[in-house]
Protein backbone atom coordinates (compact mmCIF):
# COMPACT_ATOMS: atom_id res chain seq x y z
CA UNK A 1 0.00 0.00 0.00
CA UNK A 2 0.97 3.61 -0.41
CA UNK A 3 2.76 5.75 2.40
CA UNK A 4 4.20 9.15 2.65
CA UNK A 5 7.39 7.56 2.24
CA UNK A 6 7.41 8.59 -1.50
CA UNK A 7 10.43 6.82 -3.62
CA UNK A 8 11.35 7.09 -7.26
CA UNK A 9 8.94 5.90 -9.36
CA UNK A 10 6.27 5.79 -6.67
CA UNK A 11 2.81 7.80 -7.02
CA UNK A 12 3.30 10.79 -5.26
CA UNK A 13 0.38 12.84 -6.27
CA UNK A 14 -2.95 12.66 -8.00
CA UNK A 15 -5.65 15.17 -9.27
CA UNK A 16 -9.13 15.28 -11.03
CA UNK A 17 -10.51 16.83 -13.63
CA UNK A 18 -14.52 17.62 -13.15
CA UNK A 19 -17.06 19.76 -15.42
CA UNK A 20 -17.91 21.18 -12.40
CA UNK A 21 -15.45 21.82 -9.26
CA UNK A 22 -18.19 22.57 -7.06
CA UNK A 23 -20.18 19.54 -7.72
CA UNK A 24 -17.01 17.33 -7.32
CA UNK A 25 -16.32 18.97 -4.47
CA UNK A 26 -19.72 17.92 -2.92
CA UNK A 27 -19.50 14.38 -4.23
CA UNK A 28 -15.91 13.58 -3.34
CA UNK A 29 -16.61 15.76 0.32
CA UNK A 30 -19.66 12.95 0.84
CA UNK A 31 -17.68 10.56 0.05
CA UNK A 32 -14.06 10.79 1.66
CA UNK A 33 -14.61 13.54 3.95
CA UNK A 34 -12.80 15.75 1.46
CA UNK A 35 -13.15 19.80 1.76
CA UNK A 36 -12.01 21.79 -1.22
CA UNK A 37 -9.46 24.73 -1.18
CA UNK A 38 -8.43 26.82 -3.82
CA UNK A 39 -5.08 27.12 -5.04
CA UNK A 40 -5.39 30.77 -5.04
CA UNK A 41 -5.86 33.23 -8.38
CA UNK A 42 -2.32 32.42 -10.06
CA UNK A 43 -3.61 28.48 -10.04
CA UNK A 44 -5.67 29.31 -12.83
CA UNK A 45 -8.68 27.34 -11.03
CA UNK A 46 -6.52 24.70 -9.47
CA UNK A 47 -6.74 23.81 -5.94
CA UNK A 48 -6.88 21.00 -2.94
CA UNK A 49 -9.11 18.00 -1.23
CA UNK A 50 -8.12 18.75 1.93
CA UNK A 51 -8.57 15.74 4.86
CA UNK A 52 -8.33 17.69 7.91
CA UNK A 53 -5.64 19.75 7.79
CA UNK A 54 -4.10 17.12 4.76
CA UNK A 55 -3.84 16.99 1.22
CA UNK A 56 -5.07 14.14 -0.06
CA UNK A 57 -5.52 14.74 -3.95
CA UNK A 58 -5.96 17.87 -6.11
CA UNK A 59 -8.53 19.01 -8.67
CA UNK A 60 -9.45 21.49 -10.88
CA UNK A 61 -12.43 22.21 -13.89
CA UNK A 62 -11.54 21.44 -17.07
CA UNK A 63 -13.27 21.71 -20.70
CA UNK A 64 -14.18 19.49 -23.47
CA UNK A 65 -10.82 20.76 -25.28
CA UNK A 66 -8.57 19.17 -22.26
CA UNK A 67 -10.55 15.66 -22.41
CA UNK A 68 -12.49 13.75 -21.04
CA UNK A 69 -12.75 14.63 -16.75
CA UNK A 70 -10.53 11.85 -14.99
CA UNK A 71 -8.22 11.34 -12.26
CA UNK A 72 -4.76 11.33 -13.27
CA UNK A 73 -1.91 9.94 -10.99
CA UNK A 74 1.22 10.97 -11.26
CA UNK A 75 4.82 9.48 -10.25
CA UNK A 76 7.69 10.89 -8.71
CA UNK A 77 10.22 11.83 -11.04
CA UNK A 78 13.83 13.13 -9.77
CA UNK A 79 14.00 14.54 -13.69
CA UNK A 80 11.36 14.80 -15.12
CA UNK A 81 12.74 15.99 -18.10
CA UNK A 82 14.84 12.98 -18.30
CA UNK A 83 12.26 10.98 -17.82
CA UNK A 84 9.55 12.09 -20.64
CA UNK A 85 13.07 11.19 -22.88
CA UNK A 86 13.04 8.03 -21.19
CA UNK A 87 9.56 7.12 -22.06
CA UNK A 88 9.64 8.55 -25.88
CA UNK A 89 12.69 6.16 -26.08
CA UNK A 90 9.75 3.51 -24.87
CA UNK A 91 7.14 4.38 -27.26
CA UNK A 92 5.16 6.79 -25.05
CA UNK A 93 4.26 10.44 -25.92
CA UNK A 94 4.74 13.66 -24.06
CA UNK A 95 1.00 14.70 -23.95
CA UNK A 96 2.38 17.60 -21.75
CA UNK A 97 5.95 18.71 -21.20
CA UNK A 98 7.69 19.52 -18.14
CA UNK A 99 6.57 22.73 -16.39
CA UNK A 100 7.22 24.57 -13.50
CA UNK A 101 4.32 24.79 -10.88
CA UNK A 102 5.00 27.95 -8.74
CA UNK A 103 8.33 26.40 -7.35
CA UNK A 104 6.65 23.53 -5.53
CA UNK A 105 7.44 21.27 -8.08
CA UNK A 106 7.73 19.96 -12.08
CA UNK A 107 4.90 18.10 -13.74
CA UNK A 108 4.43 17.14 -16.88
CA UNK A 109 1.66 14.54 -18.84
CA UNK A 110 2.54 11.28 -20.51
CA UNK A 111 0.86 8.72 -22.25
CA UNK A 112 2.38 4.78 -22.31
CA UNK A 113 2.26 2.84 -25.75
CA UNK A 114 -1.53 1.77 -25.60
CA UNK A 115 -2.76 5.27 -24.40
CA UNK A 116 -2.88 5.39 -20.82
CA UNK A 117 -2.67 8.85 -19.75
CA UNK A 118 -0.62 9.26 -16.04
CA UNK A 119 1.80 12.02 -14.80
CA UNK A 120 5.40 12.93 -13.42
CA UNK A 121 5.85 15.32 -10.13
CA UNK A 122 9.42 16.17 -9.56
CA UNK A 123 9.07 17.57 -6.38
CA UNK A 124 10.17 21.26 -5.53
CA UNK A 125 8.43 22.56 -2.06
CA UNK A 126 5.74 20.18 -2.35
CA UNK A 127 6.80 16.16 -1.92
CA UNK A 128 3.49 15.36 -2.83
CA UNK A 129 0.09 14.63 -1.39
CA UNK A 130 0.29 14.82 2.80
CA UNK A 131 -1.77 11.91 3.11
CA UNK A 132 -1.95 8.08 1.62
CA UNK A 133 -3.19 4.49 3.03
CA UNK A 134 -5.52 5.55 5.01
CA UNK A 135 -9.56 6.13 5.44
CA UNK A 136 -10.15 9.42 2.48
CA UNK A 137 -6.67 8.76 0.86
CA UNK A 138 -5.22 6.87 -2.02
CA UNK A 139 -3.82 3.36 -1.13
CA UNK A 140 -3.40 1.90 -4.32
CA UNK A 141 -3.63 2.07 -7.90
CA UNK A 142 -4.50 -0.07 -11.02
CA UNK A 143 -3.33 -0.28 -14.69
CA UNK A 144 -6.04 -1.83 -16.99
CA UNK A 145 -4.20 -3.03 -20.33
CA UNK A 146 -4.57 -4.84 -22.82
CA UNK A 147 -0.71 -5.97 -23.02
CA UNK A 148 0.55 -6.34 -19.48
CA UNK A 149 4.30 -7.97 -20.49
CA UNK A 150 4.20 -4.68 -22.77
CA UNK A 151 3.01 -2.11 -20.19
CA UNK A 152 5.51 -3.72 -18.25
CA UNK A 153 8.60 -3.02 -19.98
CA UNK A 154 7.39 0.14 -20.91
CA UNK A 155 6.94 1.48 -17.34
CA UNK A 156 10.51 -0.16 -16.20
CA UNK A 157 12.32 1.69 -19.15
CA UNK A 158 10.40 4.89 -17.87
CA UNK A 159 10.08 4.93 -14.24
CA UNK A 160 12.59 2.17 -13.13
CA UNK A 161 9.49 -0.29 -11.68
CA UNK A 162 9.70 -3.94 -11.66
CA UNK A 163 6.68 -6.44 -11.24
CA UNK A 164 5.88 -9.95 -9.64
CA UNK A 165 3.52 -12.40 -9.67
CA UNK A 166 1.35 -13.04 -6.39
CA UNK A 167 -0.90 -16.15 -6.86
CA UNK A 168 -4.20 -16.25 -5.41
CA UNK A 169 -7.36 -18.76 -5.73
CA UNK A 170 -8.45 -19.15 -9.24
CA UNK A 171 -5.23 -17.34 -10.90
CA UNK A 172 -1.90 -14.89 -9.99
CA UNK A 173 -2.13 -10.90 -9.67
CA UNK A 174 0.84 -8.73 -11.08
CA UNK A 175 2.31 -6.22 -8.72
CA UNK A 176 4.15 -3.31 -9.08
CA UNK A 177 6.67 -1.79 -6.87
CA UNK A 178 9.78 0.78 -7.63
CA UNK A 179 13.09 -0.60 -8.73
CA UNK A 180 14.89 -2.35 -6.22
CA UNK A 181 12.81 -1.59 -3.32
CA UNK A 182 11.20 -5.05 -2.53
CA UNK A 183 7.80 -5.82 -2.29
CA UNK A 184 7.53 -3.82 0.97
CA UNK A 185 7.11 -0.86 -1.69
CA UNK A 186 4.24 -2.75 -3.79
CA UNK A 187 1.98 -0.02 -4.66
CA UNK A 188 -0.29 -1.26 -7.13
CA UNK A 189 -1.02 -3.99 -9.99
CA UNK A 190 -1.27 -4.45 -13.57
CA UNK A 191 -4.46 -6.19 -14.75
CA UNK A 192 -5.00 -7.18 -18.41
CA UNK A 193 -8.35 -5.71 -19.96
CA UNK A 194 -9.33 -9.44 -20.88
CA UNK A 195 -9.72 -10.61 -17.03
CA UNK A 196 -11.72 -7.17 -16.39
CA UNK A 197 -14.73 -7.99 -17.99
CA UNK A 198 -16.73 -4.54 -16.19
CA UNK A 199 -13.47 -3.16 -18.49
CA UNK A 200 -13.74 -3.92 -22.08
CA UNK A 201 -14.84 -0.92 -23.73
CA UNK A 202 -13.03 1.50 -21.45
CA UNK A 203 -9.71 1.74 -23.25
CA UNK A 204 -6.51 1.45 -20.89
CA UNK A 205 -6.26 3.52 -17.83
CA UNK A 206 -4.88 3.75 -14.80
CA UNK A 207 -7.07 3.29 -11.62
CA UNK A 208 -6.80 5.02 -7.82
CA UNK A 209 -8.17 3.33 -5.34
CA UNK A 210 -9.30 5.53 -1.75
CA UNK A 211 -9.41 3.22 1.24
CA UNK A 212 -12.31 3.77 3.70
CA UNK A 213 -13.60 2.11 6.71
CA UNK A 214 -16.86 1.77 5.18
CA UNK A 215 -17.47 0.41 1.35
CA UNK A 216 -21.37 -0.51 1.49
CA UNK A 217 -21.82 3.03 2.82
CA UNK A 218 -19.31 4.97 0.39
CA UNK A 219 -21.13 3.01 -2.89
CA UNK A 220 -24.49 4.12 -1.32
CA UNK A 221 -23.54 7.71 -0.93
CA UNK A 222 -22.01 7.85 -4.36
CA UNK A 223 -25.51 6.89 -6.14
CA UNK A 224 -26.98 9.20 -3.98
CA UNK A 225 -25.27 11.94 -5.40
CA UNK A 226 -25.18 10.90 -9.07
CA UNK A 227 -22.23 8.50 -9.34
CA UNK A 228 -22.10 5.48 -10.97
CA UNK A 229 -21.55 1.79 -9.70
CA UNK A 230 -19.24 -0.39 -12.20
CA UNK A 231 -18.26 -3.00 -10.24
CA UNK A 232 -20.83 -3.38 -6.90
CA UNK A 233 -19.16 -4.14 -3.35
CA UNK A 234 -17.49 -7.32 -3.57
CA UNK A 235 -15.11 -9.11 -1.22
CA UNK A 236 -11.72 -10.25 -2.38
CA UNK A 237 -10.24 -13.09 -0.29
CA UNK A 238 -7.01 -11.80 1.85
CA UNK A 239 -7.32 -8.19 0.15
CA UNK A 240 -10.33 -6.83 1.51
CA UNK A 241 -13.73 -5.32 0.04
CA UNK A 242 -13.73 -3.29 -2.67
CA UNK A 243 -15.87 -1.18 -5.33
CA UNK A 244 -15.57 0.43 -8.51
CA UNK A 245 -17.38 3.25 -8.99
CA UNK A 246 -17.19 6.57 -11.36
CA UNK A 247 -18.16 9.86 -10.34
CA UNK A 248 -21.38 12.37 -11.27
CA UNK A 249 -18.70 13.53 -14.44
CA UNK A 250 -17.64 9.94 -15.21
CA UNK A 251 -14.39 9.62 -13.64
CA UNK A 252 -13.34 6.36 -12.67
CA UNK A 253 -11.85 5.45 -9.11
CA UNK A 254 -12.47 2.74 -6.32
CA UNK A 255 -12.40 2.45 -3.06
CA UNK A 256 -11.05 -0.51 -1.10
CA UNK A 257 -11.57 -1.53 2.94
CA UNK A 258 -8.69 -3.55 3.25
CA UNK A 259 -8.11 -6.70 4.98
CA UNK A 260 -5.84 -6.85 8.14
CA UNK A 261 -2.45 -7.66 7.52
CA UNK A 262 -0.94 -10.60 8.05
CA UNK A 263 1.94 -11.43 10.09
């Protein structure tokens, strides 16, 4: 699961794109506890879920012209200049390039070979988000593919990550953690489009999951308020209970109640 602890290669931030901030704000704030702040009038309409006194994602309104709205999650980067190189070497594109945010950091906006859209932070003030793995915070995150050996090598030539194989009933899960830091590090998995069959028509992506102490509650409260349920409340032996759900603009996300861990 995700920490604070942010390494190379590691998400260290993510961010949403609604039709309507105030709306999101609402939904998300129902959902996770979230309260929206603005980033203030050079942010150009940017700003911050705050949890508490935390950060726990950003968001902003966007328009037809800048896509469809999404979450986007975004991986630290110690160059991110070097790395957009890195991943045109791969056959990714630059959707974005690198750009300086105010001094608090470098982003920029990729895509990998089959389309998935994700980011790079290089950190400058801001490390990244102030809170991750627990209840209203990100914990985990999904690639959906329809080449996982490919995505695979593509996102070790780019970011430096390696994957494993973890077998459970029925079939094996692909993991993902940062070069060379052990499975301690595991933040999230690669899952072919094939075995997703809620997936199929939903091109490749890349998937946040928000843990929270309550799914049954969160999935209710999301319908409620004009969200969408693509994948109801199921339980996942040894993992925990989880949900896959899309928001009042259509952006996908999930939210997990994870199991205890294990000695």
């Amino acid at each position: 699961m995700l920490t604070t602890r942010f390494v190379n290669g590691a998400p260290n931030w993510i961010d949403v794109g609604a039709t309507d901030i105030d709306r999101a704000s609402t939904f998300y704030g129902a959902l996770f506890g979230w309260r929206f702040e603005s980033a203030g009038p050079g942010a150009g309409g940017y700003g911050f879920f705050r949890l508490d006194a935390r950060t726990a994602a950003g968001g902003m309104q966007t328009t037809p012209e800048q896509g469809p709205p999404s979450w986007t999650v975004y991986f630290r980067s110690p160059d991110a200049e070097a790395t957009c190189k890195a991943a045109e070497q791969a056959h990714g594109r630059v959707l974005f390039p690198p750009m300086d945010v105010m001094g608090e950091g470098t982003m920029a906006l990729l895509a990998d070979p089959a389309g998935a859209p994700f980011g790079l932070w290089q950190p400058g003030r801001t490390e990244g988000v102030d809170v991750a793995g627990e209840p209203g915070s990100l914990c985990w995150v999904e690639l959906y593919t329809p080449d996982e050996a490919a995505a695979a090598a593509f996102y070790r030539a780019a970011l430096g990550l390696e994957t494993s194989a973890v077998s459970f009933p029925g079939g094996s899960y692909t993991c993902v953690n940062p070069a060379g830091a052990g499975e301690d590090a595991v933040f999230g998995g690669v899952v072919p489009l094939a075995d997703a069959p809620a997936e199929p028509d939903s091109g490749t992506y890349w998937l946040p999951y928000f843990e929270v102490t309550d799914v049954d509650a969160v999935v209710a409260q999301a319908e409620e308020r004009g969200g969408t349920v693509r994948l109801a409340a199921t339980d996942v032996e040894g993992v925990g209970r989880i949900a896959r759900l899309a928001d009042p603009d259509g952006a996908r996300f999930a939210v997990i109640r994870s199991a205890p861990q294990q000695a």
